[in-house]
N, C-alpha and C. Protein backbone atom coordinates (compact mmCIF):
# COMPACT_ATOMS: atom_id res chain seq x y z
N UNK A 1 17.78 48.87 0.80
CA UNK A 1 19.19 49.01 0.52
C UNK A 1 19.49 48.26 -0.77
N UNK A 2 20.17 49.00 -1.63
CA UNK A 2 20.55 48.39 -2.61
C UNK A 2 21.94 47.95 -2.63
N UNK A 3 22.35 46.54 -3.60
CA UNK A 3 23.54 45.82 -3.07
C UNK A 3 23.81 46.21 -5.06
N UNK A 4 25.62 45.96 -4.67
CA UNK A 4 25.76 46.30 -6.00
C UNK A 4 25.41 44.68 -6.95
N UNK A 5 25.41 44.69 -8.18
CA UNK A 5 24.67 43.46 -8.91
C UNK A 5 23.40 43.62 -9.22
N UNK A 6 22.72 44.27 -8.42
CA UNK A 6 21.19 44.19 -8.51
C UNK A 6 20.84 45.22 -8.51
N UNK A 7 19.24 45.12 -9.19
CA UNK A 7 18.72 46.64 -9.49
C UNK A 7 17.42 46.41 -9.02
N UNK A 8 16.76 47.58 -8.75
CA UNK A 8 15.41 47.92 -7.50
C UNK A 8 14.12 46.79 -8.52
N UNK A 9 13.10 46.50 -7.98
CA UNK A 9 12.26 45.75 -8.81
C UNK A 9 11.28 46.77 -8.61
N UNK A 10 10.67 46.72 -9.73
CA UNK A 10 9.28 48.22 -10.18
C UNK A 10 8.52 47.54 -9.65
N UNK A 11 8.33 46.37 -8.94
CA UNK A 11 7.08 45.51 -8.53
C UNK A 11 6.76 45.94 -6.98
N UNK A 12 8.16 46.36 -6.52
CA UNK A 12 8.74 46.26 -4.72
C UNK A 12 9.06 44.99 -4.89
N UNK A 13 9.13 44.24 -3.27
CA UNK A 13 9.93 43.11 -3.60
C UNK A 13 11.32 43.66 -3.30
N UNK A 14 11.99 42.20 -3.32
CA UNK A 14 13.41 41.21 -3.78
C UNK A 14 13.83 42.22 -4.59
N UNK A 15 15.31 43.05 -4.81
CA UNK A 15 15.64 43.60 -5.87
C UNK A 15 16.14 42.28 -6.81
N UNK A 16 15.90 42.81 -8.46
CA UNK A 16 16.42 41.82 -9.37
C UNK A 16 18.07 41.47 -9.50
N UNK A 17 18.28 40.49 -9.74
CA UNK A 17 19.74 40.44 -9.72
C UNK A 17 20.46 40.10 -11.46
N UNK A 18 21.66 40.50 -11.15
CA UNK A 18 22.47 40.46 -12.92
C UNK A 18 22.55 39.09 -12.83
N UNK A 19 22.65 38.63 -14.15
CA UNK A 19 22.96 37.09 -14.18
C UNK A 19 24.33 36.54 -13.04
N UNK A 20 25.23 37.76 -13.13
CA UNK A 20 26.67 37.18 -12.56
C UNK A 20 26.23 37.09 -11.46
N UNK A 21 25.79 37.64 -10.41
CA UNK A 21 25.15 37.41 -9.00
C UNK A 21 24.34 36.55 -9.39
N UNK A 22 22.84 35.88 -9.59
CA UNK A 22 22.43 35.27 -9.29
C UNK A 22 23.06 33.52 -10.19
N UNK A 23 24.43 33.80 -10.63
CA UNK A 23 25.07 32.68 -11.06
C UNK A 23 25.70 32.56 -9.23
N UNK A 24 26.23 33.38 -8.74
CA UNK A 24 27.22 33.44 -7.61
C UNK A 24 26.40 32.76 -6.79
N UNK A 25 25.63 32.98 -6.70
CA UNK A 25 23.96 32.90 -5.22
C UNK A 25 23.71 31.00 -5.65
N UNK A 26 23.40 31.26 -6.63
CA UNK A 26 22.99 29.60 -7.02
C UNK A 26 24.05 28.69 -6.69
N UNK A 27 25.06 29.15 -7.22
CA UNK A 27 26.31 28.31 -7.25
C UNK A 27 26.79 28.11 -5.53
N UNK A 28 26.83 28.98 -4.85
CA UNK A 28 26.80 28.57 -3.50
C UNK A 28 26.00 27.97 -2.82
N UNK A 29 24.53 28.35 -3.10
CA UNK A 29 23.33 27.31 -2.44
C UNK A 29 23.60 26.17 -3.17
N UNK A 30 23.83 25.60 -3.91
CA UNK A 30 24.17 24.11 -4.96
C UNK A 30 24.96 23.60 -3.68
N UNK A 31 26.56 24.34 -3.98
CA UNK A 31 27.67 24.06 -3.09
C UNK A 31 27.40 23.67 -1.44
N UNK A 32 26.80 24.10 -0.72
CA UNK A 32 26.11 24.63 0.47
C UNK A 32 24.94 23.39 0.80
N UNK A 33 24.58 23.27 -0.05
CA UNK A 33 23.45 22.35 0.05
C UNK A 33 23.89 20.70 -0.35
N UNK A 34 24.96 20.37 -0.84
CA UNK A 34 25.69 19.52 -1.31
C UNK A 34 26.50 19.10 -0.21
N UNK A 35 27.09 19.94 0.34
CA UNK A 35 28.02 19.89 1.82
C UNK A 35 26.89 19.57 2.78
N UNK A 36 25.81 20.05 3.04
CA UNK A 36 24.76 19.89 3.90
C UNK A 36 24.22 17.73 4.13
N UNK A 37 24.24 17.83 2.78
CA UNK A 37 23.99 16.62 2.75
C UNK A 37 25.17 15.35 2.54
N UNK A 38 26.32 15.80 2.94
CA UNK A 38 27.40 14.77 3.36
C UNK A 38 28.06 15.06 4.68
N UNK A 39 27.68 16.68 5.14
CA UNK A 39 29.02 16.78 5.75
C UNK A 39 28.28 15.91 7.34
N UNK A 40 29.38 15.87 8.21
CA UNK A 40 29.78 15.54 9.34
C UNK A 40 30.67 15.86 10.22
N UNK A 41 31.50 17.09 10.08
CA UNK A 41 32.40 17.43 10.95
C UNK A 41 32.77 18.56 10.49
N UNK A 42 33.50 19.53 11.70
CA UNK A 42 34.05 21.26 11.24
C UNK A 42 35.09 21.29 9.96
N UNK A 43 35.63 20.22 10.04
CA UNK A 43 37.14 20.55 9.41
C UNK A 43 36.33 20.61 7.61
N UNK A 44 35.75 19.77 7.31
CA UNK A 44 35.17 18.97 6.35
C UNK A 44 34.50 21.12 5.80
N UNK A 45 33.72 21.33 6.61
CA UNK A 45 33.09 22.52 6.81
C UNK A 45 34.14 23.68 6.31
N UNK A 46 34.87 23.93 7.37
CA UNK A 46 36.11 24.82 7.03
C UNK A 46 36.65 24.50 6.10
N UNK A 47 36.86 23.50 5.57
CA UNK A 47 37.99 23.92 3.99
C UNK A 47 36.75 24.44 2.91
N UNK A 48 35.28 23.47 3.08
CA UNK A 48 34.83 23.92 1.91
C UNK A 48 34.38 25.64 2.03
N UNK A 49 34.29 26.27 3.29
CA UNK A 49 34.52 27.38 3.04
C UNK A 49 35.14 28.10 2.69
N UNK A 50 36.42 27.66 2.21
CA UNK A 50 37.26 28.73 1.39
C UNK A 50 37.03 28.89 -0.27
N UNK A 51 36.08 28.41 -0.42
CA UNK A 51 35.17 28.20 -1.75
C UNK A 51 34.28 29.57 -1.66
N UNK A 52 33.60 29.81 -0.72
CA UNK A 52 32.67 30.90 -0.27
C UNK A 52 33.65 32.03 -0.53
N UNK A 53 34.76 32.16 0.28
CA UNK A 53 35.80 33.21 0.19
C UNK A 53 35.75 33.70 -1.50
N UNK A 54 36.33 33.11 -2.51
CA UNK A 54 36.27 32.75 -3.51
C UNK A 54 35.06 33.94 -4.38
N UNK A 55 33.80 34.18 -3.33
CA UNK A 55 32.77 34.57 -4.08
C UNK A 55 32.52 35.70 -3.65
N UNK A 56 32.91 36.23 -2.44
CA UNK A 56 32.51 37.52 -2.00
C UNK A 56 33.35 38.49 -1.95
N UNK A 57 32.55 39.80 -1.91
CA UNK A 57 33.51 40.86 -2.29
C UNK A 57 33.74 41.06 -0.59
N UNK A 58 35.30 41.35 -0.71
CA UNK A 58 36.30 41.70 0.52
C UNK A 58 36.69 43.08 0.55
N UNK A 59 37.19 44.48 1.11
CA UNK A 59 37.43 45.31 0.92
C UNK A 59 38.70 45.44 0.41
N UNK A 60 39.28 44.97 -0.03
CA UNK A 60 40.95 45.03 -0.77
C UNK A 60 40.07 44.42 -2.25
N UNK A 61 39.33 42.92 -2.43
CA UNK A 61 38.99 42.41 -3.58
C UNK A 61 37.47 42.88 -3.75
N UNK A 62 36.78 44.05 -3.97
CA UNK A 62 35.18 44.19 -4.44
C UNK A 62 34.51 43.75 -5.24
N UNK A 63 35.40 42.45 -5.93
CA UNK A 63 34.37 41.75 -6.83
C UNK A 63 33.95 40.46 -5.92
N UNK A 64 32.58 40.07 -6.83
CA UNK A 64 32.23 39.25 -6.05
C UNK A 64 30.59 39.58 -5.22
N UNK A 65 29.82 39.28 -4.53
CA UNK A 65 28.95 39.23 -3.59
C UNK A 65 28.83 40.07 -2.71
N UNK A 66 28.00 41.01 -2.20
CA UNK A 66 28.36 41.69 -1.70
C UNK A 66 27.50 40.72 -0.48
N UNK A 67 28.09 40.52 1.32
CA UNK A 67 27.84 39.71 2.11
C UNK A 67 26.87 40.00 2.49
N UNK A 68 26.04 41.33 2.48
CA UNK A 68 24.55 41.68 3.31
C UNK A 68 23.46 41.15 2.01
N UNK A 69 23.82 40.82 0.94
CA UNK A 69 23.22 40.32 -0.14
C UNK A 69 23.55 38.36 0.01
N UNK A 70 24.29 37.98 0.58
CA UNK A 70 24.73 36.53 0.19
C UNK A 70 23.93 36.21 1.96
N UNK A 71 23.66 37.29 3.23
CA UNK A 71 23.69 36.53 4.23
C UNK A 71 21.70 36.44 3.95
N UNK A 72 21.23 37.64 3.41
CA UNK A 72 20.00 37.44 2.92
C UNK A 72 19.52 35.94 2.10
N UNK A 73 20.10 35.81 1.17
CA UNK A 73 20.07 34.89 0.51
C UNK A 73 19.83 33.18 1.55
N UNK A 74 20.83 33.58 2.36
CA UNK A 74 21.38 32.20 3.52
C UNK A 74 20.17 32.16 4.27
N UNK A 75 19.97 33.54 4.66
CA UNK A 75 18.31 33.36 5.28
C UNK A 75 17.21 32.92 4.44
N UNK A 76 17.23 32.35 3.49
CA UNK A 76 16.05 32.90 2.71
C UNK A 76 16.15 31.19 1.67
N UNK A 77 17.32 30.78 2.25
CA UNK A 77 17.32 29.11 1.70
C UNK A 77 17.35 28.49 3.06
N UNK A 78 17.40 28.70 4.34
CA UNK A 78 17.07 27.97 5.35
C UNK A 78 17.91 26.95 5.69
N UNK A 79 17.63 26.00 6.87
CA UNK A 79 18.00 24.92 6.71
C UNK A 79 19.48 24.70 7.09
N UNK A 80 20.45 23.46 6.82
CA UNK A 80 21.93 23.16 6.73
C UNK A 80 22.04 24.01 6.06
N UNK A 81 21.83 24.29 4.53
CA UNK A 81 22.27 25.17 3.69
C UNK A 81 22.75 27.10 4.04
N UNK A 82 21.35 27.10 4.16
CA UNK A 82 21.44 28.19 4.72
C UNK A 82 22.36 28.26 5.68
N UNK A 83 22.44 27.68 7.02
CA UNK A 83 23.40 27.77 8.02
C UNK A 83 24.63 27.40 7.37
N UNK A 84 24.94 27.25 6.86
CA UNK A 84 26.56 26.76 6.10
C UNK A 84 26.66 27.81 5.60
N UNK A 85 26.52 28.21 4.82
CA UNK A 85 26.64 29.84 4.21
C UNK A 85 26.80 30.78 5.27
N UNK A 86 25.72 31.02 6.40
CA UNK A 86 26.01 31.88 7.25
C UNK A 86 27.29 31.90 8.15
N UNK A 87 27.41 30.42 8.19
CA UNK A 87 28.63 30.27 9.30
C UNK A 87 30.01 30.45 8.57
N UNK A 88 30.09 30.47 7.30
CA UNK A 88 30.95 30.57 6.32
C UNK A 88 31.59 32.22 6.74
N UNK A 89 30.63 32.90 6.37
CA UNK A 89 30.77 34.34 6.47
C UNK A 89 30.63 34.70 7.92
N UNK A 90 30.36 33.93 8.72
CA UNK A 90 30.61 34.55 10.48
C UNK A 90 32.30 34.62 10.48
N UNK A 91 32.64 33.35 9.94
CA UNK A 91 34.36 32.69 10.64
C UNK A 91 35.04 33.42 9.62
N UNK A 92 34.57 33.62 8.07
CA UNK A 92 35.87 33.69 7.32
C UNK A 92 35.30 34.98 6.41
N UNK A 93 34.57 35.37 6.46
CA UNK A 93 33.63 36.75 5.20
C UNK A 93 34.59 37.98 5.93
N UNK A 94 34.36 39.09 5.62
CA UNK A 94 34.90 40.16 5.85
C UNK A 94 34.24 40.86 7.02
N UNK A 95 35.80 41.29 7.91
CA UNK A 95 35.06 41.68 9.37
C UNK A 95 34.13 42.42 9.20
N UNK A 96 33.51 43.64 8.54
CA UNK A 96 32.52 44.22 8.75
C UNK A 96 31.03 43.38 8.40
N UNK A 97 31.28 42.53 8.22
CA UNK A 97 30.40 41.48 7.86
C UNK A 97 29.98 40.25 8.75
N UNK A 98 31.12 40.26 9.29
CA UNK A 98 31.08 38.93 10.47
C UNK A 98 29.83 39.47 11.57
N UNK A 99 29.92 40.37 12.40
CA UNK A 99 28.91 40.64 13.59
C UNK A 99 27.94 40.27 13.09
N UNK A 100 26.96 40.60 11.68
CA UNK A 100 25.74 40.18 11.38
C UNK A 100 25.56 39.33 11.13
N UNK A 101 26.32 38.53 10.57
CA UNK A 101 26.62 36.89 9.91
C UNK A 101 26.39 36.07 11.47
N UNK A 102 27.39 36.14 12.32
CA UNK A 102 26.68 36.20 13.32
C UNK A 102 25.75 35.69 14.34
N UNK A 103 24.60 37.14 14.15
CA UNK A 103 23.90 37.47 14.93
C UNK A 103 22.87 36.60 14.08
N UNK A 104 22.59 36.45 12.80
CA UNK A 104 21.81 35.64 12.09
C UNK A 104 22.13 33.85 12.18
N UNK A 105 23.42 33.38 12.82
CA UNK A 105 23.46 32.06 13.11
C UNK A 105 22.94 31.85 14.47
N UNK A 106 23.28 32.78 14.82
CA UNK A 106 22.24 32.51 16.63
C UNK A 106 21.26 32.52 16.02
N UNK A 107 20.25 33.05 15.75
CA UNK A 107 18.92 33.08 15.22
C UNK A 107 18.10 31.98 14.46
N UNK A 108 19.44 31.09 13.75
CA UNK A 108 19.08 29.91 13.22
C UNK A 108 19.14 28.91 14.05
N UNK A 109 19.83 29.03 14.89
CA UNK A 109 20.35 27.79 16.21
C UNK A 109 19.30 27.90 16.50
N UNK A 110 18.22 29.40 17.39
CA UNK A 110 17.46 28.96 17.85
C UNK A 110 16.16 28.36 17.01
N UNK A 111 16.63 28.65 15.95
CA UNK A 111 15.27 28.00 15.42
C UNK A 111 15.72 26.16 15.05
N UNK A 112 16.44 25.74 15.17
CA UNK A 112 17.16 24.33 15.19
C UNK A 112 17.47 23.95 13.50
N UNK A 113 17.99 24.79 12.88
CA UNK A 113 18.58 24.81 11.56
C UNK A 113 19.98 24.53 11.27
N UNK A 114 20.61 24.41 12.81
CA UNK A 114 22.04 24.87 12.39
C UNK A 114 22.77 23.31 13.23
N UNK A 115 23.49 22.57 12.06
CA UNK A 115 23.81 21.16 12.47
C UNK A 115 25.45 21.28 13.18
N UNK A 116 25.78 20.86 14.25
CA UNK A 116 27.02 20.98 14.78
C UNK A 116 28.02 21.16 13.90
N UNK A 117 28.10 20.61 12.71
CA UNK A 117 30.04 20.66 12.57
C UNK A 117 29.28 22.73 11.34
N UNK A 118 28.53 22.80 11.26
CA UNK A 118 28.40 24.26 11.16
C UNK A 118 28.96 24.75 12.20
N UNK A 119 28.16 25.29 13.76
CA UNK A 119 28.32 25.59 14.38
C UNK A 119 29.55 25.71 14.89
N UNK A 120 30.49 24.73 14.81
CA UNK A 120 31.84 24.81 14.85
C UNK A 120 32.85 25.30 13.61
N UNK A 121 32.22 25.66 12.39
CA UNK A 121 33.10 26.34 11.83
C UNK A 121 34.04 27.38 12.31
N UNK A 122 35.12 27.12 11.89
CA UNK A 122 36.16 28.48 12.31
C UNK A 122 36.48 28.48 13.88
N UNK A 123 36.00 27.68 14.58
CA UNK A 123 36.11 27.34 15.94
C UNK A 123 37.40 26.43 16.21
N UNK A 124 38.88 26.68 16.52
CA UNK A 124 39.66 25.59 16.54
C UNK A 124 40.59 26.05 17.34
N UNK A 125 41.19 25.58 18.61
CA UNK A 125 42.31 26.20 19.63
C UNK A 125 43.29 25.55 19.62
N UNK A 126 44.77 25.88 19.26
CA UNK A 126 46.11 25.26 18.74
C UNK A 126 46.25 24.98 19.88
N UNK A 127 46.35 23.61 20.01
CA UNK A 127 47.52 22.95 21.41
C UNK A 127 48.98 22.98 21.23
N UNK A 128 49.38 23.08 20.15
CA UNK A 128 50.73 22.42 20.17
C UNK A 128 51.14 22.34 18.35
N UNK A 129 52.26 22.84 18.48
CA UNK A 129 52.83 22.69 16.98
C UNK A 129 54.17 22.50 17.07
N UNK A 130 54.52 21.34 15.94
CA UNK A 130 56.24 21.14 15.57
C UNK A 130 56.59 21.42 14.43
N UNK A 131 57.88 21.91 14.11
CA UNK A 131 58.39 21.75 13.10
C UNK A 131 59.74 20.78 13.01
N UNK A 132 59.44 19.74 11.97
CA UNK A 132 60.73 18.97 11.45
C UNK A 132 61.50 19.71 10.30
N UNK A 133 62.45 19.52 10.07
CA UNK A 133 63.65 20.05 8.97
C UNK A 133 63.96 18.51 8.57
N UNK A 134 64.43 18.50 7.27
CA UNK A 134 65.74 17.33 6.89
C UNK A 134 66.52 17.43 7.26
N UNK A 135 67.63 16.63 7.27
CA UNK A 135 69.34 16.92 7.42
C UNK A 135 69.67 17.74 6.15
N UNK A 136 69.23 17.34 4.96
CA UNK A 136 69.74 18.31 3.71
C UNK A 136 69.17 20.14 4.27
N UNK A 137 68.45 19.92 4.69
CA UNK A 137 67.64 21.63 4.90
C UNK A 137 66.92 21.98 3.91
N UNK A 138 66.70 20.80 2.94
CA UNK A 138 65.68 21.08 1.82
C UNK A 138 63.84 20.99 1.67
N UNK A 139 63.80 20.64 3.05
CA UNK A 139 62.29 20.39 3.24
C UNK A 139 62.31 20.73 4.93
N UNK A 140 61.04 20.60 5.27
CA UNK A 140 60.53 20.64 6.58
C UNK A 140 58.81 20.28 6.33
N UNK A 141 58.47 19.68 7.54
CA UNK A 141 57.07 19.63 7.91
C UNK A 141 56.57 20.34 9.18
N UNK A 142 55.43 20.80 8.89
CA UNK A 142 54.87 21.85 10.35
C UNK A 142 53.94 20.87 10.70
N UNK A 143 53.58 20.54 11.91
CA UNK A 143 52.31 19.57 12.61
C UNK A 143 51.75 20.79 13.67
N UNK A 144 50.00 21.04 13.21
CA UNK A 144 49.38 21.61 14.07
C UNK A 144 48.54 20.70 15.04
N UNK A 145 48.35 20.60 15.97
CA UNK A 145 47.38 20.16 16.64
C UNK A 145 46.68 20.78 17.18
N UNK A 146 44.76 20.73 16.67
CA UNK A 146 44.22 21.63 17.57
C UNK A 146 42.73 21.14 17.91
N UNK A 147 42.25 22.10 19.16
CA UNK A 147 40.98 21.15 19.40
C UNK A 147 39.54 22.01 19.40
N UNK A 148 38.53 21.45 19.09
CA UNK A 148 37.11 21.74 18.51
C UNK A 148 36.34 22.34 19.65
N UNK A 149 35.36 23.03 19.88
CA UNK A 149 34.58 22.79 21.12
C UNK A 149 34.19 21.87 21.38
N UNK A 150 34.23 20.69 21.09
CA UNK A 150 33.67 19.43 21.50
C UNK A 150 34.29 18.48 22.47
N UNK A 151 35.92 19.09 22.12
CA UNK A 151 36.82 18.45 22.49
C UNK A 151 37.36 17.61 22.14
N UNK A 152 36.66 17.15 20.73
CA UNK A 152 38.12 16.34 19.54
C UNK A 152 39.12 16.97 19.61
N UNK A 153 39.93 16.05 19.40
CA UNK A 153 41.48 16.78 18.88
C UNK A 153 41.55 16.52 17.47
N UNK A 154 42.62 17.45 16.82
CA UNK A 154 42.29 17.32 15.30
C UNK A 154 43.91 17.17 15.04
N UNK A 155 44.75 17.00 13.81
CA UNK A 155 45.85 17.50 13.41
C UNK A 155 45.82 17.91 12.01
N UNK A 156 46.92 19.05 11.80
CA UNK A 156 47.11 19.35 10.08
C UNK A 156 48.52 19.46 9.88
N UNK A 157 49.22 18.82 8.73
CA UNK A 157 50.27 18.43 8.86
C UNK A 157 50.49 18.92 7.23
N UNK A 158 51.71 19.99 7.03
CA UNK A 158 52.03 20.96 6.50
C UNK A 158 53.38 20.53 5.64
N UNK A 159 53.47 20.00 4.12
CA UNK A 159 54.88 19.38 4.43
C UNK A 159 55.39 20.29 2.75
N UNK A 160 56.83 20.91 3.41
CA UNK A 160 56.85 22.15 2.54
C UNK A 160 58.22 21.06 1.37
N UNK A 161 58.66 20.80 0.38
CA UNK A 161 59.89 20.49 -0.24
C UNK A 161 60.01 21.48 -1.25
């Protein structure tokens, strides 16, 4: 299967990729692999995935990565890295993309690649939310509270002026 960016290799093999893809590919394994080696928790996980968003092509936005090309890639750097990428595109890549994204993080779990606050990407159940107003009516704050499979509780606190 050919992905758009890349063209067939006369060798067989890996198809070759345009510089702009394999700038995209690098630049996320960098990113990916950087997070790997600080992170510690989902939330930490989930924001830097909206960086990933950023790189792949979506069906409304087609520029960008195409995800059966970026989840290859995720396989193929292993590891935290790899699993950060994959779990990126399970929770937040484009639904026709998610089932395989996936079916390839189970696959890493079982091979013991895939470090908890991955595994919990995109994983978060709202307990409870407020909203405050001012007396002027010129601002408000939203407070989410929500909790992990682990059973942390988390909060995100939203403050609009």
């Amino acid at each position: 299967m050919r992905h758009k960016g890349t063209r067939p290799n006369p060798r067989g093999g890996l198809p070759r990729l345009d510089p702009e893809t394999r700038y995209g590919l690098e630049f996320l394994e960098a990113s990916a692999a950087g997070l790997a080696g600080r992170c510690s928790e989902a939330d930490e996980a989930d924001a830097w995935a909206s960086v990933v968003q950023d790189f792949v092509a979506f069906p409304r936005a087609p520029e960008g990565l195409q995800p059966a090309l970026l989840l290859a890639h995720a396989r193929e750097t292993g590891g935290a890295a790899g699993a950060a990428l994959t779990a990126a595109l399970a929770a937040y890549g484009p639904k026709r993309s998610q089932t395989a994204a996936r079916r390839q993080l189970d696959q890493m779990k079982s091979l013991g690649e895939v470090p908890p606050w991955a595994a919990e990407m995109g994983c978060a159940t709202p307990v409870e939310a407020f909203l405050r107003r001012d007396e002027w009516g010129e601002g408000c704050e939203i407070t989410i509270h929500y909790r992990r499979p682990g059973g942390s509780l988390h909060g995100l606190l939203v403050d609009i002026n």
